[in-house]
Protein backbone atom coordinates (compact mmCIF):
# COMPACT_ATOMS: atom_id res chain seq x y z
CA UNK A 1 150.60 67.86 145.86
CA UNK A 2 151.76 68.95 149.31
CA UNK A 3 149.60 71.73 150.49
CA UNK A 4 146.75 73.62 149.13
CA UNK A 5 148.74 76.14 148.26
CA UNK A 6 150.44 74.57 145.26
CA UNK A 7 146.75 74.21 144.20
CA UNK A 8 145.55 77.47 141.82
CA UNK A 9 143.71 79.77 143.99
CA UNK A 10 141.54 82.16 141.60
CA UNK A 11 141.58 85.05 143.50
CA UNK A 12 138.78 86.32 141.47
CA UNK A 13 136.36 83.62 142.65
CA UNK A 14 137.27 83.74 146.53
CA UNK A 15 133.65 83.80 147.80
CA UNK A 16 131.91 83.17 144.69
CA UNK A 17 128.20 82.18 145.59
CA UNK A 18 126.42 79.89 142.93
CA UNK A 19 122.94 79.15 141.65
CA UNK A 20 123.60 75.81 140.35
CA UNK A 21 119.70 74.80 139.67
CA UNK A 22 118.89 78.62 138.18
CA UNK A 23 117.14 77.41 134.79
CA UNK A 24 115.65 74.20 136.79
CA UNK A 25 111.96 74.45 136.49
CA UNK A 26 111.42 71.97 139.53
CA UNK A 27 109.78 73.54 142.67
CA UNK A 28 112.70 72.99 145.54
CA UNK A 29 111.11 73.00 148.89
CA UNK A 30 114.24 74.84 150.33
CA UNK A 31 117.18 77.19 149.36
CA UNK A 32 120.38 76.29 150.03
CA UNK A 33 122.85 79.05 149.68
CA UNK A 34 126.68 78.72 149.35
CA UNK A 35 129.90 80.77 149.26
CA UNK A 36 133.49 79.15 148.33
CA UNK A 37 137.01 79.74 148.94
CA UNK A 38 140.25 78.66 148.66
CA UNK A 39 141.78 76.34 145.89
CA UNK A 40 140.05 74.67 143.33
CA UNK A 41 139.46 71.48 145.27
CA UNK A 42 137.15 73.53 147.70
CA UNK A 43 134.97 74.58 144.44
CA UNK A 44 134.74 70.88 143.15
CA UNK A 45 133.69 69.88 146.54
CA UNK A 46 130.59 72.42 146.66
CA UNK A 47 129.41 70.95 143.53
CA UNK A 48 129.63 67.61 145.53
CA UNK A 49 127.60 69.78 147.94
CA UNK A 50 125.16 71.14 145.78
CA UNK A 51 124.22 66.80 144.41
CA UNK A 52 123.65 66.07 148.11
CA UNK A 53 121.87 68.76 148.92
CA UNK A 54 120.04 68.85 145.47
CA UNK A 55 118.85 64.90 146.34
CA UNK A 56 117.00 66.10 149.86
CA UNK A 57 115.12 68.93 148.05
CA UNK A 58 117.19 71.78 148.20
CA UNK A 59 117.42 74.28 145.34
CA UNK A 60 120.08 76.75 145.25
CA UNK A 61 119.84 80.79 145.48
CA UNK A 62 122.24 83.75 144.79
CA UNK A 63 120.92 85.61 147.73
CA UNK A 64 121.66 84.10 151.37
CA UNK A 65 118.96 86.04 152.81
CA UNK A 66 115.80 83.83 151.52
CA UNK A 67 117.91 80.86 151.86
CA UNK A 68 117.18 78.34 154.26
CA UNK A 69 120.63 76.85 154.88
CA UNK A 70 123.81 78.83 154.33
CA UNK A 71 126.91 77.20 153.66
CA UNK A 72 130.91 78.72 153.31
CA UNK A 73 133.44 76.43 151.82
CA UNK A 74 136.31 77.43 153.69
CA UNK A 75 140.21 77.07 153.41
CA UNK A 76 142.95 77.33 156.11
CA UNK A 77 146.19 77.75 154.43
CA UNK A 78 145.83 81.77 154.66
CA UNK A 79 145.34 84.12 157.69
CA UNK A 80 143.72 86.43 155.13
CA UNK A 81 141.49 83.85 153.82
CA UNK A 82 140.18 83.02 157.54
CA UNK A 83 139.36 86.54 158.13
CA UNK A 84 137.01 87.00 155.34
CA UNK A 85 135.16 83.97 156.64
CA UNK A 86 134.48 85.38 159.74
CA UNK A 87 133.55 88.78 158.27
CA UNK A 88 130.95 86.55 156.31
CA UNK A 89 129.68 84.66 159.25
CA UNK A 90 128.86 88.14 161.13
CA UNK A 91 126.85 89.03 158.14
CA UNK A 92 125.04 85.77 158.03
CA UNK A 93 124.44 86.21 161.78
CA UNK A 94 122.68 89.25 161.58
CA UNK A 95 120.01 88.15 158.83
CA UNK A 96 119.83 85.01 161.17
CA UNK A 97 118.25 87.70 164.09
CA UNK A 98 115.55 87.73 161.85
CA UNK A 99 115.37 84.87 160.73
CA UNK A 100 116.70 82.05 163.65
CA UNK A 101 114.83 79.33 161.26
CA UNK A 102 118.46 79.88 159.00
CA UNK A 103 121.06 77.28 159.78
CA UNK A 104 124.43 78.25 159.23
CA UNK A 105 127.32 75.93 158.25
CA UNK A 106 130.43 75.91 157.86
CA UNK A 107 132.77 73.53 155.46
CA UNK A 108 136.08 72.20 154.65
CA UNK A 109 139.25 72.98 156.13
CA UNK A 110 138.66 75.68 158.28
CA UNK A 111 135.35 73.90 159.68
CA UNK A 112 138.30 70.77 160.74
CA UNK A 113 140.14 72.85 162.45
CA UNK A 114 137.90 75.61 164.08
CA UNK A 115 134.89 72.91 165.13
CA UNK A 116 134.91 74.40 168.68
CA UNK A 117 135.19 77.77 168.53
CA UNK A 118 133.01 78.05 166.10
CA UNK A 119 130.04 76.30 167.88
CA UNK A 120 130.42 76.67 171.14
CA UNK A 121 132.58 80.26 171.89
CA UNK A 122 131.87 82.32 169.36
CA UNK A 123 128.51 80.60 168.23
CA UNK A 124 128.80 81.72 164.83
CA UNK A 125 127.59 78.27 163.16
CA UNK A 126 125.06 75.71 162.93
CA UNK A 127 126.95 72.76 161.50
CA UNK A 128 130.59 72.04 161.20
CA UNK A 129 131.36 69.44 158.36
CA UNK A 130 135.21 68.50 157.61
CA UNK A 131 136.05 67.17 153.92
CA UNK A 132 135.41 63.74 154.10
CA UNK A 133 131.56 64.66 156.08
CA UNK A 134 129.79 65.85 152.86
CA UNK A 135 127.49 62.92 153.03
CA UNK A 136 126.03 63.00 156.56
CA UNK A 137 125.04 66.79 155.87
CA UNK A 138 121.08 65.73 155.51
CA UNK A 139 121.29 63.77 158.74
CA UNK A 140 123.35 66.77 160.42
CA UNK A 141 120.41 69.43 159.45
CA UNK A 142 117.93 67.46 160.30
CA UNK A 143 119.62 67.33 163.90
CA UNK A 144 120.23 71.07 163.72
CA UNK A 145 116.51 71.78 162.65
CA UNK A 146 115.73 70.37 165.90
CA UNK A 147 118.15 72.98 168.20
CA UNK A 148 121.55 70.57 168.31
CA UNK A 149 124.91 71.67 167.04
CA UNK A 150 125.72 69.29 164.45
CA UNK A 151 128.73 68.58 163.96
CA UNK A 152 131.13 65.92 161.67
CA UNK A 153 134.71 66.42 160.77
CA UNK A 154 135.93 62.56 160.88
CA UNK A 155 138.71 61.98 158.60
CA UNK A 156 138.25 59.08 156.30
CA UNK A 157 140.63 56.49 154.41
CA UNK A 158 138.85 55.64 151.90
CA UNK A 159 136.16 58.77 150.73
CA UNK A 160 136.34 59.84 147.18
CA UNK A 161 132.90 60.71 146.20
CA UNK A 162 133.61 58.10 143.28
CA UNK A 163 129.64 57.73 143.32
CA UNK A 164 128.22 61.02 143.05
CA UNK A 165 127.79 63.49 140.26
CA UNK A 166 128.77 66.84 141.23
CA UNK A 167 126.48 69.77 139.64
CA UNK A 168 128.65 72.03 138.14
CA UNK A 169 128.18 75.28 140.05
CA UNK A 170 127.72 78.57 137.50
CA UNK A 171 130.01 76.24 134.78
CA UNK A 172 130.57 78.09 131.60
CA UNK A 173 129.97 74.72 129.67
CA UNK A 174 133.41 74.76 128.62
CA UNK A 175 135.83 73.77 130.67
CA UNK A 176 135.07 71.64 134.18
CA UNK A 177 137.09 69.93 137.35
CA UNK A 178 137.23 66.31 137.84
CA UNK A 179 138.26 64.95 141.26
CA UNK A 180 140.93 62.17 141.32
CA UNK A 181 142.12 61.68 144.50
CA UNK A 182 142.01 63.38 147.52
CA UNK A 183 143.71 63.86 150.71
CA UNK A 184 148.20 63.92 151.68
CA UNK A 185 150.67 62.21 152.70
CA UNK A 186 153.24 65.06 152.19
CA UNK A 187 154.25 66.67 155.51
CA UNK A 188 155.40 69.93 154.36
CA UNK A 189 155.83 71.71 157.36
CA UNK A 190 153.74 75.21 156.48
CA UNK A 191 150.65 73.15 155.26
CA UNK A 192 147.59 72.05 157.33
CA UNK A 193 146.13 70.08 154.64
CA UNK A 194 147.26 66.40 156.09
CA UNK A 195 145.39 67.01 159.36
CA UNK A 196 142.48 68.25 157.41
CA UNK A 197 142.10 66.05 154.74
CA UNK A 198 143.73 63.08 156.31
CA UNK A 199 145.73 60.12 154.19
CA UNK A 200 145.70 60.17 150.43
CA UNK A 201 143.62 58.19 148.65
CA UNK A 202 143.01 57.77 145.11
CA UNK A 203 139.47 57.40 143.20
CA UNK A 204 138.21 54.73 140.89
CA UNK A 205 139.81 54.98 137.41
CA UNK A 206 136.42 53.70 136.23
CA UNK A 207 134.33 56.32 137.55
CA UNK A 208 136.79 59.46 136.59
CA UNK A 209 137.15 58.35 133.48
CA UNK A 210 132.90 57.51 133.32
CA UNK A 211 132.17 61.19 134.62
CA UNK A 212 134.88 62.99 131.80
CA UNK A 213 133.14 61.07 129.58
CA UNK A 214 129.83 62.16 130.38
CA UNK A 215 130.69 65.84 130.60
CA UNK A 216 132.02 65.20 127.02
CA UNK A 217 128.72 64.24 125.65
CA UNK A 218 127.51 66.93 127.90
CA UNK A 219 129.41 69.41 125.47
CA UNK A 220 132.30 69.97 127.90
CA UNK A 221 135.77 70.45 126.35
CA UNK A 222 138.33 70.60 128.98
CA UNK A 223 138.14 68.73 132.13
CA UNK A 224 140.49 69.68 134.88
CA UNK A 225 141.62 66.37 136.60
CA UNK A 226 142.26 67.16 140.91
CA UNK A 227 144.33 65.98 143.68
CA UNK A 228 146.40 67.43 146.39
CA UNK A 229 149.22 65.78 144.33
CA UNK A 230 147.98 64.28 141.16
CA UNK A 231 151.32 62.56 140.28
CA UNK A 232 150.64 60.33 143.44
CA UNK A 233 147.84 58.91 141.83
CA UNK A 234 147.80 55.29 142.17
CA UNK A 235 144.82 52.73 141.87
CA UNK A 236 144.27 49.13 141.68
CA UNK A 237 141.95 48.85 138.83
CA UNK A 238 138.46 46.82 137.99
CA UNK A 239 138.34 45.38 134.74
CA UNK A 240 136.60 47.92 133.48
CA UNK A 241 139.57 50.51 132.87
CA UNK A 242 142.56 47.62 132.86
CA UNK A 243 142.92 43.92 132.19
CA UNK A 244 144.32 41.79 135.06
CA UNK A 245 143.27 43.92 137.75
CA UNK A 246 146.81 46.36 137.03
CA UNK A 247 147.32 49.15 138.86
CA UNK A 248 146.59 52.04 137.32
CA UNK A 249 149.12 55.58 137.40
CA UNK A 250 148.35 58.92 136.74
CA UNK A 251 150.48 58.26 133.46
CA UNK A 252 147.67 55.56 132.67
CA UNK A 253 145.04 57.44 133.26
CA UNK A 254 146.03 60.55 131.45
CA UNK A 255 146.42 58.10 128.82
CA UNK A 256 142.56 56.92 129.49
CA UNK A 257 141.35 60.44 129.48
CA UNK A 258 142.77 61.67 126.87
CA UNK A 259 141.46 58.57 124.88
CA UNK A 260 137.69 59.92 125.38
CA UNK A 261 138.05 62.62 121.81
CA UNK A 262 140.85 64.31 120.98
CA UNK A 263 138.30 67.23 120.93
CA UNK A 264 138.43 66.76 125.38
CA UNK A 265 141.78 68.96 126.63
CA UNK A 266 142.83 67.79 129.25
CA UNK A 267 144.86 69.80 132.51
CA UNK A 268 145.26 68.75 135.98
CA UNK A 269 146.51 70.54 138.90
CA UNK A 270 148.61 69.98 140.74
CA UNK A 271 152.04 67.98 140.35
CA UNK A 272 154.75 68.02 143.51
CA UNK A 273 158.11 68.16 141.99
CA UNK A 274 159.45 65.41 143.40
CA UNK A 275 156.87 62.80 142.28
CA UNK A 276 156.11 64.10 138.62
CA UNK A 277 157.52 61.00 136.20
CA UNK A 278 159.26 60.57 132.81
CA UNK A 279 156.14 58.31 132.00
CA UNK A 280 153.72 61.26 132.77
CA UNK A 281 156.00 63.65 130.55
CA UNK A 282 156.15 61.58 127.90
CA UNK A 283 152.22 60.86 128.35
CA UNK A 284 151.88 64.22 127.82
CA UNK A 285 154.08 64.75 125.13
CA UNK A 286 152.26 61.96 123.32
CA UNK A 287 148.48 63.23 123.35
CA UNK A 288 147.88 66.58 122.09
CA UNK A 289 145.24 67.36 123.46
CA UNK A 290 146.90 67.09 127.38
CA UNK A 291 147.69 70.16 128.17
CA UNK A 292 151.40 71.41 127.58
CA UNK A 293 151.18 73.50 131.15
CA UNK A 294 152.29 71.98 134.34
CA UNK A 295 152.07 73.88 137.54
CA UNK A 296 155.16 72.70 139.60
CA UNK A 297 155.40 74.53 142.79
CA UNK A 298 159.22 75.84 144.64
CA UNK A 299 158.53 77.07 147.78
CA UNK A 300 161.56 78.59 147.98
CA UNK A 301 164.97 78.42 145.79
CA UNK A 302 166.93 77.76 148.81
CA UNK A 303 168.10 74.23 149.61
CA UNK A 304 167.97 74.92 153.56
CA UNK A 305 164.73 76.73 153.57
CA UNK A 306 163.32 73.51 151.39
CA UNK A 307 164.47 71.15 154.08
CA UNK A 308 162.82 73.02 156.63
CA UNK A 309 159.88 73.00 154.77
CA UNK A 310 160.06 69.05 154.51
CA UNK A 311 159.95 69.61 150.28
CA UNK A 312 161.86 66.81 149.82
CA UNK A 313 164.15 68.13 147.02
CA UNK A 314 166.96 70.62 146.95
CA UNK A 315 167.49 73.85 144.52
CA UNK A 316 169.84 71.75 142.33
CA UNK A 317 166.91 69.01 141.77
CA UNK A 318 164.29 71.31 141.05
CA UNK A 319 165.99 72.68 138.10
CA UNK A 320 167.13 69.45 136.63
CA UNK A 321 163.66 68.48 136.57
CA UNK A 322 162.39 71.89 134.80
CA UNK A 323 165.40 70.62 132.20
CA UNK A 324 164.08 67.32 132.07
CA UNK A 325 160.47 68.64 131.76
CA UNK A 326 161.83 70.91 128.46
CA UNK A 327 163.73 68.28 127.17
CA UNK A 328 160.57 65.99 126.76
CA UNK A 329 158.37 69.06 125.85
CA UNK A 330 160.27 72.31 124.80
CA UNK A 331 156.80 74.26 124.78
CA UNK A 332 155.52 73.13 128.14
CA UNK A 333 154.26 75.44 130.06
CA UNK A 334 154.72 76.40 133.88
CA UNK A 335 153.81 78.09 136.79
CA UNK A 336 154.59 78.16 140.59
CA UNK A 337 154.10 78.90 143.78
CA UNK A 338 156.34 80.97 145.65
CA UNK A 339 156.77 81.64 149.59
CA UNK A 340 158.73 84.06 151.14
CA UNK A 341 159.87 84.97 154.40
CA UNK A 342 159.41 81.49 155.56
CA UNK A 343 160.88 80.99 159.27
CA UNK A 344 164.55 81.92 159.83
CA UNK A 345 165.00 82.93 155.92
CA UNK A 346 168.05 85.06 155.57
CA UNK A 347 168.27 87.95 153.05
CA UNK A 348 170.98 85.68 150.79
CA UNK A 349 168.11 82.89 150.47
CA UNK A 350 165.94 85.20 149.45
CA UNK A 351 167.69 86.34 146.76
CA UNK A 352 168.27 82.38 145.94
CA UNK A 353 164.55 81.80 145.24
CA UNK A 354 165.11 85.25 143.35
CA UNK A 355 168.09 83.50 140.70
CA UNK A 356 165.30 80.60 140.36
CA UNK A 357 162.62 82.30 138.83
CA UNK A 358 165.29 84.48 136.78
CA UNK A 359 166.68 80.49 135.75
CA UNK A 360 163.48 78.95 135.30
CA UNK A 361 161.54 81.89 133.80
CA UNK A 362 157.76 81.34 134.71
CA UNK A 363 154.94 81.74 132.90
CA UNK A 364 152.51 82.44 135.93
CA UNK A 365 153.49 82.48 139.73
CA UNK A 366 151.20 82.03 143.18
CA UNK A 367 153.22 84.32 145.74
CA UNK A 368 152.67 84.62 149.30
CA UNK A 369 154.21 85.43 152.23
CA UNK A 370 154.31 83.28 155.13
CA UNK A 371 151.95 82.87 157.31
CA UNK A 372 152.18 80.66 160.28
CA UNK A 373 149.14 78.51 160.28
CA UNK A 374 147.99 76.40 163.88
CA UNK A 375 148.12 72.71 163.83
CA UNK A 376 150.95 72.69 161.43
CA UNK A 377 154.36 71.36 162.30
CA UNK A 378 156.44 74.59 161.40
CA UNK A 379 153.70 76.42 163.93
CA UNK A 380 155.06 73.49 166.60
CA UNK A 381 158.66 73.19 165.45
CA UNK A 382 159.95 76.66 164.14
CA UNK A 383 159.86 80.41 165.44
CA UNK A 384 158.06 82.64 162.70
CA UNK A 385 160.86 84.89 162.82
CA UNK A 386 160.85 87.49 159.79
CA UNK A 387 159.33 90.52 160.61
CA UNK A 388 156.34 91.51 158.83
CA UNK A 389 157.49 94.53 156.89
CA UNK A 390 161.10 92.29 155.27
CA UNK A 391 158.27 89.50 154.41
CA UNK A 392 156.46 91.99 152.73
CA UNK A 393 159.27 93.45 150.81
CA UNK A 394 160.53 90.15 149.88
CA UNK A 395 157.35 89.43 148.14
CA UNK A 396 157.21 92.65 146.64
CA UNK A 397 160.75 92.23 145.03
CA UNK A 398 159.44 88.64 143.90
CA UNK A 399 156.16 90.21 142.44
CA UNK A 400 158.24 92.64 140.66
CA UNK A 401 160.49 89.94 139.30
CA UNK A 402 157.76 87.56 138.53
CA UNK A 403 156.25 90.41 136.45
CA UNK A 404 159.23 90.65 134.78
CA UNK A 405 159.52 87.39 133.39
CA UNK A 406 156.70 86.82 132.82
CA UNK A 407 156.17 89.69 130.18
CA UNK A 408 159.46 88.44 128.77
CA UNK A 409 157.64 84.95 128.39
CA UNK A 410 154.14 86.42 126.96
CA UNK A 411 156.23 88.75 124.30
CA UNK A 412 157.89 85.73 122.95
CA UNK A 413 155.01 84.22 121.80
CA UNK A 414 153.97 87.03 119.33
CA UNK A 415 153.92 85.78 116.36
CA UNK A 416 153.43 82.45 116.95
CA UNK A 417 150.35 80.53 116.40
CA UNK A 418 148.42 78.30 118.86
CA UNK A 419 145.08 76.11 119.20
CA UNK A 420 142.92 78.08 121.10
CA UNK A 421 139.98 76.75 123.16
CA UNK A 422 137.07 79.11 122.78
CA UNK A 423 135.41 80.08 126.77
CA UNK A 424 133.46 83.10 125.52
CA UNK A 425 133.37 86.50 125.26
CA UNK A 426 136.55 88.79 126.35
CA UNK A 427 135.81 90.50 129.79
CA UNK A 428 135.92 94.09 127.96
CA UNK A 429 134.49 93.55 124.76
CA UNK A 430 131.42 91.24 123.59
CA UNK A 431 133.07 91.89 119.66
CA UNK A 432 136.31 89.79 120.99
CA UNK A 433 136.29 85.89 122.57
CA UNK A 434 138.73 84.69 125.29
CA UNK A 435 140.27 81.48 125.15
CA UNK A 436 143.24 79.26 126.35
CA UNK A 437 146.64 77.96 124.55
CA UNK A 438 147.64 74.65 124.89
CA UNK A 439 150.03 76.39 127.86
CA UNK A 440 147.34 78.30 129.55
CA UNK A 441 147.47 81.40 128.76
CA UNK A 442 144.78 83.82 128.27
CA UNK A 443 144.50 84.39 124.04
CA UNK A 444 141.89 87.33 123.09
CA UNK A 445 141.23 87.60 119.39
CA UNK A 446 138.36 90.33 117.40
CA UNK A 447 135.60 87.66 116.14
CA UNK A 448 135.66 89.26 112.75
CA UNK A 449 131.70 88.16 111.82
CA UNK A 450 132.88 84.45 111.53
CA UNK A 451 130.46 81.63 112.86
CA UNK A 452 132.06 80.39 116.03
CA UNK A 453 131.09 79.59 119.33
CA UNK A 454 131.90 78.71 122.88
CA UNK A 455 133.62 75.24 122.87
CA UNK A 456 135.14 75.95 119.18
CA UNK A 457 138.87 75.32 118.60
CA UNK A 458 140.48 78.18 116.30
CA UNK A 459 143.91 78.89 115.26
CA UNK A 460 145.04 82.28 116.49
CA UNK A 461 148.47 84.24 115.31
CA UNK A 462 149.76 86.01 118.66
CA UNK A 463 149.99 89.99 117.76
CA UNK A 464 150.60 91.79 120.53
CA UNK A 465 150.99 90.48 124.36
CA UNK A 466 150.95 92.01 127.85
CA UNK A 467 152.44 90.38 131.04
CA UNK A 468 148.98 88.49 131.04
CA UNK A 469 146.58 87.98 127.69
CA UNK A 470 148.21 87.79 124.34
CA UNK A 471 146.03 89.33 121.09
CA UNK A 472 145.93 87.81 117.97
CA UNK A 473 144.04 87.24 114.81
CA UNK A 474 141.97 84.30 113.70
CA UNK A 475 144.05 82.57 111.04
């Protein structure tokens, strides 16, 4: 993927803080505490976090003010997003008065690209760790513990994390994400995320398919495979995964993955249009239990806005491709992301990325209006030129739209039935579990006295739907 904004950002978990090690009976000689936002490659890499940190004696608390070290996850692809942050870092700063023995520490993205300002003018933070840094973090408190601003946001070519086990952060046992690759080679013009997590590079096969494994035995069910665009995936293989040292696609290693059980479902977030492959279609069409749900970000729906935004297709070839996509799997799936009021957008562009969604019909959309971020090369080449209040109606109107369609797309499933993945109890009623179709979407169904648990497949008839959650019955 291009940017971390074709990656799924939760908005319910933006700042979620986790106590990883809550039921661990070992005595921890410090508290770590730590706060996450962004997309879901930010969460996987606090659980990355939370293993180093775990390894030099730090256990993990829900409340930053008894912990020793406090840490924020940050992103930089939204103004929004880098206001909260330094909202948070006031707060933190005030319990520090009273405590100065805290250290404060900032990660990810925003850490990259705010490194000064953050130490030295505004003196907010302790530590300043980029995304390829995690593992000098012991080193860079012990230098902090001693008065210096630490500091490390060096790019890498060749970091995965391959070795370490992440601890999953607050999991529900279900359902966890697996790191594949990580940084871009994309240049999309909006997105920051190639000067902040440098050159693409993809992970072992051995070791991805070694830790979904493991999380399988673990009682895991769904494993969430990561990249900034998965579809790039490319590695030269050990013997281990492949025989003559082949190169191994993301095609292949779907395949590998979904070879584990067919009881492991397998997603993966998220694919750039104009590198998803008839061999990973038909992968997916093959193995049941991949996911039919692919999250295949626009941008826009106008060919001249997509140039600008270095996308690399036009209009015309994102739609063949959502043909091709339903030709290979008529039940797949997908979702979006959507940008408007991107620099120099006219009011008859608009309304093309408006005839898209109508075309293409979405399941789920990401919508955002634009929001010129520093460092990136629309911030150097273009003139944010929409005024604020025609962005914001222009994502209203696609909001509405999206709102639209999708409630056309969630009332066509009643009546069907799917293979629902059991995650727990429904948020509004402990008599009802929640669960996921095949295509991702939200299935609540009345558990009627029967036997089943979390991590239980079930065949549910679709009843009723709303724009978001279908109801059905167990069948």
């Amino acid at each position: 993927m291009a940017d971390i904004l074709q990656k799924e950002v939760d908005e319910l978990r933006q700042g979620e803080a986790y106590a990883p090690f809550i039921n661990d009976s070992n005595i921890f000689r410090k508290k770590f505490y730590i706060e996450s936002y962004g997309c879901q490659m930010n969460f996987s890499d606090s659980e990355i976090v939370a293993s180093i940190l775990n390894k030099e004696g730090f256990g993990a608390t829900r409340n930053f003010e008894e912990a020793d070290l406090v840490l924020l996850n940050t992103c930089s692809i939204r103004e929004k997003a880098e206001q909260t942050v330094r909202a948070r870092l006031q707060a933190f700063r005030k319990v520090k008065d009273n405590n100065p023995g805290m250290l404060i520490g900032m990660l990810g993205c925003m850490a990259e690209r705010l490194k000064a300002k953050l130490l030295e003018e505004e003196k907010l933070v302790d530590i300043v760790v980029g995304p390829d840094a995690y593992r000098s973090l012991p080193d860079l408190i012990v230098q902090a513990e001693g008065g210096q601003k630490s500091v490390n946001v060096l790019l890498s070519r060749d970091e995965t994390y391959a070795d370490i086990s992440p601890v999953r952060l607050d999991s529900n046992g279900v359902s966890a994400f697996v790191s594949i690759m990580r940084g871009c080679n994309n240049m999309c013009t909006f997105c920051v995320v190639p000067f902040t997590r440098g050159r693409e590079r993809s992970r072992d096969a051995a070791s991805i398919v070694s830790e979904c494994k493991d999380l399988f035995d673990r009682g895991f069910r769904e494993v969430t495979l990561l990249g900034q665009n998965v579809d790039s995936y490319y590695y030269t293989a050990s013997p281990a995964v492949a025989e003559n040292n082949k190169a191994i696609t993301f095609a292949d290693l779907l395949a590998l993955v979904a070879e584990i059980s067919p009881l492991l479902r397998i997603r993966f977030s998220t694919s750039h249009p104009k590198d998803i492959t008839d061999d990973v279609l038909h992968t997916m069409a093959a193995y049941p239990n991949i996911c039919k749900y692919i999250h295949l970000p626009i941008q826009s729906g106008n060919t001249r806005i997509l140039q600008l935004m270095n996308r690399t297709y036009t209009r015309e070839w994102y739609l063949n491709k959502v043909k091709r996509i339903r030709e290979i799997m008529p039940d797949c799936g997908l979702s979006t992301d959507i940008i408007s009021g991107f620099c120099t957008e006219t009011e008859d562009e608009h309304h093309d990325t408006l005839s898209v969604m109508e075309q293409v019909n979405f399941d789920m959309a990401y919508m955002f209006s634009y929001s010129e971020r520093p460092g990136t090369l629309a911030a150097r080449r273009y003139t944010d030129d929409v005024p604020a209040e025609i962005k914001k109606q222009r994502l209203t109107e696609i909001i509405n739209l999206q709102q639209t369609c999708q409630g056309k797309s969630f009332k066509n499933d009643i009546g069907k039935i799917f293979e629902v993945l059991i995650e727990g109890d429904s948020k509004r009623s402990d008599l009802h579990w929640s669960g996921r179709n095949t295509q991702n979407k939200v299935v609540v169904f009345p558990k009627n006295n029967t036997d089943l648990k979390k991590c239980d497949y079930v065949h549910v008839k679709v009843t009723n739907a709303t724009s978001a959650t279908l109801m059905g019955e167990i069948v």
